[in-house]
C-alpha atoms as a PDB file:
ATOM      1  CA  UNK A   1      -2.418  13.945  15.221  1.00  0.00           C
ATOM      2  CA  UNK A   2      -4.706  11.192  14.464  1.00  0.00           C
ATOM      3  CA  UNK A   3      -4.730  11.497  10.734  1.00  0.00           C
ATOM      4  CA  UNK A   4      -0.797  12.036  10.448  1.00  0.00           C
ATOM      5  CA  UNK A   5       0.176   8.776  12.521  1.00  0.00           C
ATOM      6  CA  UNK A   6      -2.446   6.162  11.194  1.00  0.00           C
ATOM      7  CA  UNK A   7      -0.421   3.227   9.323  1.00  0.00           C
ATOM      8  CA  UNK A   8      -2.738   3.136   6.863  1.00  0.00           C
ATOM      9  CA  UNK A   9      -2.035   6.178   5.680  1.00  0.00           C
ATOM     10  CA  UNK A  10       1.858   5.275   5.675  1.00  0.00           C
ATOM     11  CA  UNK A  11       0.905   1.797   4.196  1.00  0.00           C
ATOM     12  CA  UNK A  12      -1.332   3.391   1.005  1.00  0.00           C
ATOM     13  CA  UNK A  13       1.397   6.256   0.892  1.00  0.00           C
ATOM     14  CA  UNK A  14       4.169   3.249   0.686  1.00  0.00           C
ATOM     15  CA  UNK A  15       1.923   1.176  -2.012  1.00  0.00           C
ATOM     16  CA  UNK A  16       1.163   4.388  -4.135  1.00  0.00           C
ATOM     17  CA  UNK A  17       4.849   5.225  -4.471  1.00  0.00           C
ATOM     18  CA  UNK A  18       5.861   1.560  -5.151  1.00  0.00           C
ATOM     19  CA  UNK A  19       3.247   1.482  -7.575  1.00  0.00           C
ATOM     20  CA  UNK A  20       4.232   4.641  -9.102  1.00  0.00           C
ATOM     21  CA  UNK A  21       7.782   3.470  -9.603  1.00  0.00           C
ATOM     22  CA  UNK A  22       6.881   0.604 -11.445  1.00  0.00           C
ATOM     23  CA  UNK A  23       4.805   2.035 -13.591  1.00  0.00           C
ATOM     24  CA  UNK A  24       7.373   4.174 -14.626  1.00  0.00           C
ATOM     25  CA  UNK A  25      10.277   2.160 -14.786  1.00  0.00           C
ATOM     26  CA  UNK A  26      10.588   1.323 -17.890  1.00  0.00           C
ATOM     27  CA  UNK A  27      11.998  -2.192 -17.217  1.00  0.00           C
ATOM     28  CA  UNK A  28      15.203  -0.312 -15.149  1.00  0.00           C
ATOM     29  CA  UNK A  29      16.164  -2.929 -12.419  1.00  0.00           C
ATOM     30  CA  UNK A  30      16.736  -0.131  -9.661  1.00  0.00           C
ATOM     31  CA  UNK A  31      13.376   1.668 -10.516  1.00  0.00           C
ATOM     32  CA  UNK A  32      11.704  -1.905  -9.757  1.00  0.00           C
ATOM     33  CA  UNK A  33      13.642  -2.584  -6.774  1.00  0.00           C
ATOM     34  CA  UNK A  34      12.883   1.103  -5.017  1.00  0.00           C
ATOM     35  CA  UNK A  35       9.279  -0.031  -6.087  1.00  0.00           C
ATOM     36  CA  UNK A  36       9.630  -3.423  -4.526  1.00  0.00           C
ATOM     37  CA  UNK A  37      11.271  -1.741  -1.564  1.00  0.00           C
ATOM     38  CA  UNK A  38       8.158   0.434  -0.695  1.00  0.00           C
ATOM     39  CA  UNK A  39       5.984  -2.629  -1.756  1.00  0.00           C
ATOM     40  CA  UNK A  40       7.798  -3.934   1.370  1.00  0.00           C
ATOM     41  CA  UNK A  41       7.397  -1.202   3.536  1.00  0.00           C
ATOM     42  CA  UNK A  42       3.911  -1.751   2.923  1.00  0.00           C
ATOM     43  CA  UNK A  43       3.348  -5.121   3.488  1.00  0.00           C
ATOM     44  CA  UNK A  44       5.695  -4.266   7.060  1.00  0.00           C
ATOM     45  CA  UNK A  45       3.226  -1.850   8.003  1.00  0.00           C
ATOM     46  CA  UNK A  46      -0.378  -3.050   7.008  1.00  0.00           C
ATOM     47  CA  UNK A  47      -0.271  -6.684   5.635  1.00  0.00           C
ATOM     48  CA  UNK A  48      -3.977  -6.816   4.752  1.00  0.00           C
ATOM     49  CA  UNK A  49      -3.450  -4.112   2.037  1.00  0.00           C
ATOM     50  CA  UNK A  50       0.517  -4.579   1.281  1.00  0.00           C
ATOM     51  CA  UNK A  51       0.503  -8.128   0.500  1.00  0.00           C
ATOM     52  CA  UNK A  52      -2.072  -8.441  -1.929  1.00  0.00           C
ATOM     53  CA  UNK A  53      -0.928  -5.327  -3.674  1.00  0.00           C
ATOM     54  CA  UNK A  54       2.820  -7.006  -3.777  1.00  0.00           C
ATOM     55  CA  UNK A  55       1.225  -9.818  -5.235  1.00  0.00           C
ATOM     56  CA  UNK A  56      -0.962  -7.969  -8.015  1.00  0.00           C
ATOM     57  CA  UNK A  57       2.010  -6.093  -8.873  1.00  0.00           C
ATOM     58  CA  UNK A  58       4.198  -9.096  -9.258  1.00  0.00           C
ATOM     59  CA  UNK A  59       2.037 -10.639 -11.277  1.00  0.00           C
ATOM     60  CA  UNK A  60       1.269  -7.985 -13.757  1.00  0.00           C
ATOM     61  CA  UNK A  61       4.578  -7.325 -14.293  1.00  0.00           C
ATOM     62  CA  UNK A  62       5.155 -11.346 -15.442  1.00  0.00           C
ATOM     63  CA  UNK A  63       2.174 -10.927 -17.834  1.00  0.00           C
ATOM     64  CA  UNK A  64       3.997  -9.532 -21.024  1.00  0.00           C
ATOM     65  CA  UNK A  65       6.394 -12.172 -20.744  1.00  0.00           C
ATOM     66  CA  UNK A  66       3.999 -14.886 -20.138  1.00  0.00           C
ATOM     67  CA  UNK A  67       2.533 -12.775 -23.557  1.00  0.00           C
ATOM     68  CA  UNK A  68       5.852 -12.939 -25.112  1.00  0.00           C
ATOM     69  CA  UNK A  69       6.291 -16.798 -23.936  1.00  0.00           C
ATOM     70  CA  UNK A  70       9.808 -15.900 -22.261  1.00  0.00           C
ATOM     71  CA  UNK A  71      10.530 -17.134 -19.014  1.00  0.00           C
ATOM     72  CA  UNK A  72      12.853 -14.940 -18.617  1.00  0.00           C
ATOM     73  CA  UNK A  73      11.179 -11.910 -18.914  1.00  0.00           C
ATOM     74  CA  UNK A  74       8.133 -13.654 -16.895  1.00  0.00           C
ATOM     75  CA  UNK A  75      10.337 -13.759 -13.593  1.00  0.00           C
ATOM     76  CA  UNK A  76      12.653 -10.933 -13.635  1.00  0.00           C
ATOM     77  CA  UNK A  77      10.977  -8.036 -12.812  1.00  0.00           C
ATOM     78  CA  UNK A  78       8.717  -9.364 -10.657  1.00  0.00           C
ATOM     79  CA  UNK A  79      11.523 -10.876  -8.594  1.00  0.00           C
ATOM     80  CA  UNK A  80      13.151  -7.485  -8.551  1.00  0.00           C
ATOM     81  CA  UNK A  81      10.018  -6.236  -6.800  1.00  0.00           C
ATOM     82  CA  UNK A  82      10.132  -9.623  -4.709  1.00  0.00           C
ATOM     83  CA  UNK A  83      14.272  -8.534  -3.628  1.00  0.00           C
ATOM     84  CA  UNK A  84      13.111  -5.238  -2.899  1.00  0.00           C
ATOM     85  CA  UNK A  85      10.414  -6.326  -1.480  1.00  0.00           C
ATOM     86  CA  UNK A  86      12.833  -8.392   1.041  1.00  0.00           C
ATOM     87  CA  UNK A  87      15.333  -5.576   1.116  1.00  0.00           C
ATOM     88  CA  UNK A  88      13.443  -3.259   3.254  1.00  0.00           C
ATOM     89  CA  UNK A  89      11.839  -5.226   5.540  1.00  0.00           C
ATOM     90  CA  UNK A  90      14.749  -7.816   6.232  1.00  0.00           C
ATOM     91  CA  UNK A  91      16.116  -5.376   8.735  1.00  0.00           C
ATOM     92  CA  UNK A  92      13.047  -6.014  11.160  1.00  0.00           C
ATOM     93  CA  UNK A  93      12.987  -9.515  10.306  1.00  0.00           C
ATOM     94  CA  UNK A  94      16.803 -10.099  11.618  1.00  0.00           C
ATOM     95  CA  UNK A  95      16.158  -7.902  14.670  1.00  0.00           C
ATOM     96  CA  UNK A  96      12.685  -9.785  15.694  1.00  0.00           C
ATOM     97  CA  UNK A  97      14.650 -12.897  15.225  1.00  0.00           C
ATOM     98  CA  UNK A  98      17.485 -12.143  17.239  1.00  0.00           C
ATOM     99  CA  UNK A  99      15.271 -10.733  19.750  1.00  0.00           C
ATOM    100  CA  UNK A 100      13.476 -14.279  20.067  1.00  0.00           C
ATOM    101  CA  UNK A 101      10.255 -12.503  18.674  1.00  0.00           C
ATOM    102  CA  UNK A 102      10.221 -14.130  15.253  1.00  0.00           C
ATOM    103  CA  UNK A 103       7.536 -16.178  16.664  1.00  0.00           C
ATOM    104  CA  UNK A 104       5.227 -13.235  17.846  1.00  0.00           C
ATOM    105  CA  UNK A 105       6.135 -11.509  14.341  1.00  0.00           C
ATOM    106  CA  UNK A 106       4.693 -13.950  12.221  1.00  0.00           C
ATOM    107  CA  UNK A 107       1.371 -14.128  15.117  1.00  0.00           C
ATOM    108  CA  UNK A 108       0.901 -10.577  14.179  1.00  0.00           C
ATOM    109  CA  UNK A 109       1.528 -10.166  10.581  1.00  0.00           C
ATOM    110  CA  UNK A 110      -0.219 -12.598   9.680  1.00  0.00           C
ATOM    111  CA  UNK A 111      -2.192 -15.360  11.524  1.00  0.00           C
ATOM    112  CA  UNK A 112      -4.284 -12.209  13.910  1.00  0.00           C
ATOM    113  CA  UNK A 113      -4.364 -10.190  10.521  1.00  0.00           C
ATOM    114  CA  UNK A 114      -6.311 -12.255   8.438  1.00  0.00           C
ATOM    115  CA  UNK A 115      -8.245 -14.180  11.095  1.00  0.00           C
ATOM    116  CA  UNK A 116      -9.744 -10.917  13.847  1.00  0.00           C
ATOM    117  CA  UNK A 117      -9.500  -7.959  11.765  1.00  0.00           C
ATOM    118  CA  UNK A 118     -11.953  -8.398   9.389  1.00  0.00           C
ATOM    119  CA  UNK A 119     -14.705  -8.804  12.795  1.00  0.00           C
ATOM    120  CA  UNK A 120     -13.597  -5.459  13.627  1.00  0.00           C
ATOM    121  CA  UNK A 121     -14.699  -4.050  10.544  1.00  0.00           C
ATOM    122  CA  UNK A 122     -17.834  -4.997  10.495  1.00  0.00           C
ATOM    123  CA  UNK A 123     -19.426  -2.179  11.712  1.00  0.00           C
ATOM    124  CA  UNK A 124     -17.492   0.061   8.986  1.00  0.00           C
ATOM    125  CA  UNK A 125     -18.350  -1.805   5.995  1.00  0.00           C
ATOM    126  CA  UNK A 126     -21.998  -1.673   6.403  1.00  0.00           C
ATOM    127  CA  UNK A 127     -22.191   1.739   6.762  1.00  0.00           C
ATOM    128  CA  UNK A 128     -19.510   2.797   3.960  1.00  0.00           C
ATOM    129  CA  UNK A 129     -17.162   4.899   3.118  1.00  0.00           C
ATOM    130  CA  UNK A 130     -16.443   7.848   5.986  1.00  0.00           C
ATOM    131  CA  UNK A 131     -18.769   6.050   8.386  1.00  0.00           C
ATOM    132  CA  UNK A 132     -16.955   7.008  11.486  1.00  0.00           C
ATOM    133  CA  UNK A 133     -15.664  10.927  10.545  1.00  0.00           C
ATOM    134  CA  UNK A 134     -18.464  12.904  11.906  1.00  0.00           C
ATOM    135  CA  UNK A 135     -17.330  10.842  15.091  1.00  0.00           C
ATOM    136  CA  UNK A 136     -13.461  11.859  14.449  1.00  0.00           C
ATOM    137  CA  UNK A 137     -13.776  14.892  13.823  1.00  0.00           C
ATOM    138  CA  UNK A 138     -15.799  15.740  17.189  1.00  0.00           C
ATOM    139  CA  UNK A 139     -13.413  14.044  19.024  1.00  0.00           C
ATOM    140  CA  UNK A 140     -10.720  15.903  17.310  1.00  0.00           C
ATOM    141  CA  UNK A 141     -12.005  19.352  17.761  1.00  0.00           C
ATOM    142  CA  UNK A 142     -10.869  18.764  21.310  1.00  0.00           C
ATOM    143  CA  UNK A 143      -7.667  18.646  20.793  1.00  0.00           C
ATOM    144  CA  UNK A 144      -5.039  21.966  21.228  1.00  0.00           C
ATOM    145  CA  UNK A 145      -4.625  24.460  18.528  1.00  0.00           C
ATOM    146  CA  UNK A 146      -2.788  24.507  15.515  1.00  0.00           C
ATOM    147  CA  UNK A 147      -3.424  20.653  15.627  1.00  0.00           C
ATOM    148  CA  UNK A 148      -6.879  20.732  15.894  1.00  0.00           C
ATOM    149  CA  UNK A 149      -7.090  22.440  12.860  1.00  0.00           C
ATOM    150  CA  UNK A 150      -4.810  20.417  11.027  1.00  0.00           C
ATOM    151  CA  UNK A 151      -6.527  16.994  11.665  1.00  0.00           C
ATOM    152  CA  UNK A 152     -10.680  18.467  11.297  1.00  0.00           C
ATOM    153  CA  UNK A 153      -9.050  19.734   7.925  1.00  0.00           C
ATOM    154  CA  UNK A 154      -7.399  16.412   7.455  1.00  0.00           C
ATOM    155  CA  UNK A 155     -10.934  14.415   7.922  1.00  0.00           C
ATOM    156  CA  UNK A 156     -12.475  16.891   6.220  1.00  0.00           C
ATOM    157  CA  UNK A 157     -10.090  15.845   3.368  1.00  0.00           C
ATOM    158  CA  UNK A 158     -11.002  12.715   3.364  1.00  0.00           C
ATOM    159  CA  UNK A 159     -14.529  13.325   2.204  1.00  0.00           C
ATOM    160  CA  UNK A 160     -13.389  14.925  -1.205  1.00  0.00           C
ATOM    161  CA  UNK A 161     -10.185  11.713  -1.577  1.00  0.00           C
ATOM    162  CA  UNK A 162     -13.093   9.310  -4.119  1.00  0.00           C
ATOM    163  CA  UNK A 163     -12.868  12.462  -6.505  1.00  0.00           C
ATOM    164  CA  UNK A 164      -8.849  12.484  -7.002  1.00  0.00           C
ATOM    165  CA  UNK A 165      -9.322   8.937  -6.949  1.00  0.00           C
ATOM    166  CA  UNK A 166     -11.740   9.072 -10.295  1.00  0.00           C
ATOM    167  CA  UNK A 167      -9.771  11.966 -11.846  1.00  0.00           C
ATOM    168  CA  UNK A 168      -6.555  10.510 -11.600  1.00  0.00           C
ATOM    169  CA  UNK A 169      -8.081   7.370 -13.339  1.00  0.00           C
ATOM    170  CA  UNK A 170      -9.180   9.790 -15.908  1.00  0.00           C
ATOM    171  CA  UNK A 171      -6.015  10.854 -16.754  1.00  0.00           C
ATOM    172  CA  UNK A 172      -4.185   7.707 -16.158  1.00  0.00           C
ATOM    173  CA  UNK A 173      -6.535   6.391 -19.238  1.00  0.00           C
ATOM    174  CA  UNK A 174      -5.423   9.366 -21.215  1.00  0.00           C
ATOM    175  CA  UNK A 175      -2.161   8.879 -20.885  1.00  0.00           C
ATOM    176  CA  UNK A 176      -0.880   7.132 -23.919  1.00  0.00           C
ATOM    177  CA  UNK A 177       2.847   6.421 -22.699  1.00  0.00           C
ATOM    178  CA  UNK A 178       1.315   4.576 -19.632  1.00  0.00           C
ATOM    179  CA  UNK A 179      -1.131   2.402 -21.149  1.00  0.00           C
ATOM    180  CA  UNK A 180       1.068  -0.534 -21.164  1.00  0.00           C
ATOM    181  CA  UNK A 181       1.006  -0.111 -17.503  1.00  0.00           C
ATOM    182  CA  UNK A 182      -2.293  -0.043 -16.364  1.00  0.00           C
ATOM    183  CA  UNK A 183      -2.455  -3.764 -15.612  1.00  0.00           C
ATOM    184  CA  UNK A 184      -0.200  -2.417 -12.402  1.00  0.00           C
ATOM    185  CA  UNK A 185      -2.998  -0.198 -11.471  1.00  0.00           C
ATOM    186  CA  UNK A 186      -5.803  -2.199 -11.781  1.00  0.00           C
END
């Protein structure tokens, strides 16, 4: 169930829905604080790709009132994504701290994250995108029907996932009602 459990599925999955709810919201405060809120639950789960897409997503929301020279409208929707943001993962935060763990959180959000990860990837970045499925999916073949066939078709996926990627650009672009938005999805 390889391809069903791996957090950075759950973490794009997360970021993708946060993103879509901003871009839609139509400056609605609940809208931007369910966005901020899966923003969160992205950043919980993988920090390398959450936190930089919380960022970018704060900060093009502040750019039409930086535009419109109102500091108001420069800081609050993006801290509505920021309390969102907070919302979601302040339940692990209390618990980790009143575990005595708060510590050992921040060690592996952040400080391991950003300092060993990247030497583990290496290997994967030099040889590019879907370096390591032939691999995957031989080790996956393996496994006990019907989830054998779910996860070789779920790699298999994975070959075709640049293409919905360019089309869904495509029609992003074409969209003239979301054009004001597509600072959020750049």
């Amino acid at each position: 169930m390889w391809p069903y459990a791996y957090p950075h599925w759950l973490a794009e999955a997360f970021a993708l829905t946060g993103i879509y709810l901003l871009v839609t919201s139509n400056g609605q405060a609940r809208r931007e604080i369910v966005g901020g809120a899966c923003l969160g639950l992205s950043v919980a789960t993988i920090q390398s790709l959450g936190i930089p897409i919380l960022a970018v997503c704060m900060a093009g929301l502040a750019v039409p009132g930086i535009v419109h020279r109102s500091w108001r409208e420069t800081f609050a929707r993006p801290l509505r994504v920021f309390a969102g943001a907070l919302l979601s993962i302040a339940p692990f935060i209390i618990y980790l701290g009143m575990r005595g763990a708060f510590d050992q959180m921040v060690y592996a959000m952040f400080e391991w994250v950003f300092t060993h990860y990247p030497e583990g990837q290496k290997d994967a970045a030099m040889r590019g995108y879907g370096a390591f499925l032939e691999s995957y999916i031989i080790a996956h073949a393996r496994v006990s029907w019907p989830w054998r066939n779910l996860a070789v078709f779920g790699l298999r996926f994975i070959y075709i996932l640049p293409l919905f990627a360019i089309f869904g650009g495509l029609s992003f672009r074409c969209r003239p009602s979301l054009m004001g938005a597509t600072i959020i999805g750049l």
